[in-house]
Protein backbone atom coordinates (compact mmCIF):
# COMPACT_ATOMS: atom_id res chain seq x y z
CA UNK A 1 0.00 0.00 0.00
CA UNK A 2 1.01 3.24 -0.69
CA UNK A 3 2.69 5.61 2.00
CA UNK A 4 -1.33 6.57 3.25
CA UNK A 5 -2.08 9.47 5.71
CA UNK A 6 -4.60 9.37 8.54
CA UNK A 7 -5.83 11.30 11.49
CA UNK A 8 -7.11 10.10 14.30
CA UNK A 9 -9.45 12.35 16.02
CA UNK A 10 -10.78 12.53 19.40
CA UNK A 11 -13.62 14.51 20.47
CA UNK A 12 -17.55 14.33 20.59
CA UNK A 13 -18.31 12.99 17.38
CA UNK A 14 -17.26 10.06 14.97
CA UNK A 15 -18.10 6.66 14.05
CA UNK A 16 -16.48 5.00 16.88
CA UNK A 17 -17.45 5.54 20.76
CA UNK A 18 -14.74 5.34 23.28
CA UNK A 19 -15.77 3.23 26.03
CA UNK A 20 -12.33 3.35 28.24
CA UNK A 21 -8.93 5.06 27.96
CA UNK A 22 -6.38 3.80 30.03
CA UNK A 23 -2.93 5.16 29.96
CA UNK A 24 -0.39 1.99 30.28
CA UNK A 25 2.62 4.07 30.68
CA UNK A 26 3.31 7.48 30.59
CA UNK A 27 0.90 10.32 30.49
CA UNK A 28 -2.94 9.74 29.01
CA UNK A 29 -4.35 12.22 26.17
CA UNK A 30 -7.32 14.04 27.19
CA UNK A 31 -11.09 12.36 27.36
CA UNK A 32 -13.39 12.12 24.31
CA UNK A 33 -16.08 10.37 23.87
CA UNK A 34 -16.01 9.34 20.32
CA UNK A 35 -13.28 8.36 17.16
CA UNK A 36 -12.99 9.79 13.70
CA UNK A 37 -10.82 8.13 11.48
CA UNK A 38 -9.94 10.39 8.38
CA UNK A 39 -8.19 9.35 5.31
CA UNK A 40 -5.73 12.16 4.49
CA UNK A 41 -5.18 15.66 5.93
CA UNK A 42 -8.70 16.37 5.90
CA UNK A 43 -9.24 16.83 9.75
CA UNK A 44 -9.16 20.86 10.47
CA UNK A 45 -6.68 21.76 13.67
CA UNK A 46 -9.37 22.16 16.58
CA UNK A 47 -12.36 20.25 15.55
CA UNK A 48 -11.15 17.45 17.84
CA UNK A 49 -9.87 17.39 21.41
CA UNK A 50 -6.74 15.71 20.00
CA UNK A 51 -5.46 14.70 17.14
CA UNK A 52 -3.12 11.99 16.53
CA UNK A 53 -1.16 11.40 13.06
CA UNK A 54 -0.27 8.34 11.15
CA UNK A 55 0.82 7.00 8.34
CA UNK A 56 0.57 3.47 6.67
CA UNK A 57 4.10 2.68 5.46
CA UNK A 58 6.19 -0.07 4.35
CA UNK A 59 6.77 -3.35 6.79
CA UNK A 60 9.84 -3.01 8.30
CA UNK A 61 10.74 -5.74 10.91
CA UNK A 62 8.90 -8.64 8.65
CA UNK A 63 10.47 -10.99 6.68
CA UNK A 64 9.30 -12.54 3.37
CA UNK A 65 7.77 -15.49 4.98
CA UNK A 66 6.10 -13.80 8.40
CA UNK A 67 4.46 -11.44 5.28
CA UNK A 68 3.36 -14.17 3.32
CA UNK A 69 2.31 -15.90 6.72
CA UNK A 70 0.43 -13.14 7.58
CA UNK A 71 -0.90 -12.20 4.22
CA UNK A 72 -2.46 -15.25 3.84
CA UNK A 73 -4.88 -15.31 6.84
CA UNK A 74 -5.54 -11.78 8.14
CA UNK A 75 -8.55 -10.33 7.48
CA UNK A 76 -9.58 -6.89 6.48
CA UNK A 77 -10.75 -3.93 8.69
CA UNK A 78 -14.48 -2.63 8.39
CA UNK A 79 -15.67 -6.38 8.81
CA UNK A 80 -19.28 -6.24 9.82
CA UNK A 81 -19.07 -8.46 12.61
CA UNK A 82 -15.83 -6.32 13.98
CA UNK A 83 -18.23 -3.79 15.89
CA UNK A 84 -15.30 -3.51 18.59
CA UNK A 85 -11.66 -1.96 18.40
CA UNK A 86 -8.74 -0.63 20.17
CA UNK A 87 -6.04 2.34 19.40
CA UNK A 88 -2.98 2.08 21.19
CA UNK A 89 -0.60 4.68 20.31
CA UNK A 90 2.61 3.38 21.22
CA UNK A 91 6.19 5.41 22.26
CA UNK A 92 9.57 3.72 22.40
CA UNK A 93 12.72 5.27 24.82
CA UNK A 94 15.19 6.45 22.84
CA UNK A 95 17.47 3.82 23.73
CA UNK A 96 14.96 1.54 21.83
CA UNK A 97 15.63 4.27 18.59
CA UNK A 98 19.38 3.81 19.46
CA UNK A 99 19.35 0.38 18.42
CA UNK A 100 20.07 -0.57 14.60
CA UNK A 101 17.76 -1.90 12.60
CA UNK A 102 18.87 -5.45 12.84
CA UNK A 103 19.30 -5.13 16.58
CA UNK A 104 15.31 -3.88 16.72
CA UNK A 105 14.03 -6.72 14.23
CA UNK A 106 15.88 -9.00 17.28
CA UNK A 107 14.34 -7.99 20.06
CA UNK A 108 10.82 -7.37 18.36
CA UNK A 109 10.98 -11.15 16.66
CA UNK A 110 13.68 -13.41 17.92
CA UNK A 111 13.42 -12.43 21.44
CA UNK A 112 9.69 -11.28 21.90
CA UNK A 113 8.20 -13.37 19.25
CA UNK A 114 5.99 -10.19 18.67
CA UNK A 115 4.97 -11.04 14.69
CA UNK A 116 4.67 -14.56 15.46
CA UNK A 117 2.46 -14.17 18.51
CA UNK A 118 0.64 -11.86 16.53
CA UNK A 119 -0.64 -14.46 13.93
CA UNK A 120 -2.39 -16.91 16.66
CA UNK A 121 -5.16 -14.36 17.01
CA UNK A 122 -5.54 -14.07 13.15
CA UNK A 123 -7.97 -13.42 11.28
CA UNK A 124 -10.69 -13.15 14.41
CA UNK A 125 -8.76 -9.57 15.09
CA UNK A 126 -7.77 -7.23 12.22
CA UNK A 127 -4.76 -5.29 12.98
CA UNK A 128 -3.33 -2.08 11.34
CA UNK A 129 0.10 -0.16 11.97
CA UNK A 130 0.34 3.44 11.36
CA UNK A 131 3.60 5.18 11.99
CA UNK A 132 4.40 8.39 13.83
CA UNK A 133 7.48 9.35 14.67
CA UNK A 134 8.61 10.42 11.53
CA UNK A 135 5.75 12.84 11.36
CA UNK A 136 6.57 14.45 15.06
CA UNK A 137 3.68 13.43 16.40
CA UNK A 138 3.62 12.37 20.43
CA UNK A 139 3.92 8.61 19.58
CA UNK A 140 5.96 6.33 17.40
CA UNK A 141 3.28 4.08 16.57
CA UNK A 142 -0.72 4.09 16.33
CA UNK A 143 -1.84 0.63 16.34
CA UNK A 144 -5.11 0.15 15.53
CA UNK A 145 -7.39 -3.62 15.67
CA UNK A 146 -11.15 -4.37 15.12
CA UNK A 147 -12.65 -7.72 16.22
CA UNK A 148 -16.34 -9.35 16.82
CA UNK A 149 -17.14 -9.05 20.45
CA UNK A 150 -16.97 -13.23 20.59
CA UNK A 151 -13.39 -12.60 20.31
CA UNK A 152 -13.04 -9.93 23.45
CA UNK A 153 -10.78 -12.14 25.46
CA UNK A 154 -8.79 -13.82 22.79
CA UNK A 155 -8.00 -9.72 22.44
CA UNK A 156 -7.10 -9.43 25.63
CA UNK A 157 -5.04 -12.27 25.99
CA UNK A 158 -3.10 -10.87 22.79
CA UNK A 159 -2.73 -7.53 24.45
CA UNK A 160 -1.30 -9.37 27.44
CA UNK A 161 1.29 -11.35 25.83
CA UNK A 162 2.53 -8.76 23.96
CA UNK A 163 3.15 -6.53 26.75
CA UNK A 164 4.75 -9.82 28.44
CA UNK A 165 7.93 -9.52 26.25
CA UNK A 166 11.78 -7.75 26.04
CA UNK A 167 10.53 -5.36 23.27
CA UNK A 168 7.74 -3.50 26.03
CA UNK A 169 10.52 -2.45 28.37
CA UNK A 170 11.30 0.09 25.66
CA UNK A 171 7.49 1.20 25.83
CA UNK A 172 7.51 4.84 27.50
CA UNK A 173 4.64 5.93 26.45
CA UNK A 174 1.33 3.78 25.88
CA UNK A 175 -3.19 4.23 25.89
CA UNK A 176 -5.33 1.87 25.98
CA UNK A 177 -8.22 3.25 23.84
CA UNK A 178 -11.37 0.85 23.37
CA UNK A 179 -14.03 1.35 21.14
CA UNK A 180 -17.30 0.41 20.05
CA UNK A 181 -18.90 1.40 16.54
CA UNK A 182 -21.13 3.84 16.70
């Protein structure tokens, strides 16, 4: 997909309804009650209580076959059934950003299994990655997942495991956003 622009905007309209915010670590963004999710730079400064930015970019820490793995059995956001979601904008220290590139791709894969985890909860939970930190935004990474509420736990148990591993210690900065369409 082509390098893709999106803002995610927090305030008292949109098509998703925020039914918790929890900061994980670090500090928490201010409280909406609703989600827009807009394609592009369309979003006007103000018309939201915040405003995060993200792009859809090229995979980075995936190899040919976790791609093709992955490829091959996730399924697509705006799934009718996927009435729940989750952002979790994401920051890394900077000793995480210190690392080289083939030192990251360790720790995220090798050591924390993250992209391998990952595809045990596919395709019941659709997952997106937008990245950040080369816009200046406050986080490095908005990750963003829709699922059917059947598959609340197996969600949560994803969540979990994920935060269970060497690659989370460089988390500085995390929230817990869940939402429901609305």
């Amino acid at each position: 997909m082509a390098n893709t622009l999106f803002d995610f905007v927090g305030g008292h309209s949109g098509a998703w309804k925020v039914v918790s915010m929890n900061p994980v670590a670090g500090e928490s963004l201010g409280w909406v009650s609703h989600l827009q999710i807009v394609p592009g730079t369309l979003s006007e400064p103000g018309t939201g209580v915040w405003t995060l930015r993200g792009v859809v970019s090229n995979l980075r820490y995936t190899e040919r076959a976790e791609k093709d793995a992955l490829t091959a059995v996730q399924a697509g956001l705006d799934r009718p059934e996927a009435t729940c979601a989750a952002l979790i904008p994401i920051g890394k220290t900077e000793a995480w950003w210190n690392l080289t590139q083939d030192e990251r791709r360790n720790l995220l894969e090798n050591q924390s299994h993250h992209i391998h985890t990952g595809l045990h909860y596919l395709p019941a939970i659709a997952r997106k990655l937008y990245h950040s930190r080369d816009l200046g935004e406050p986080f490095d990474f908005l990750t963003w997942f829709e699922y059917a509420p059947a598959h609340a736990a197996r969600f949560e148990e994803l969540v979990a495991a994920l935060r269970n591993t060497e690659e989370w210690k460089y988390v500085n900065r995390e929230i817990d956003i869940r939402l429901v369409r609305a």
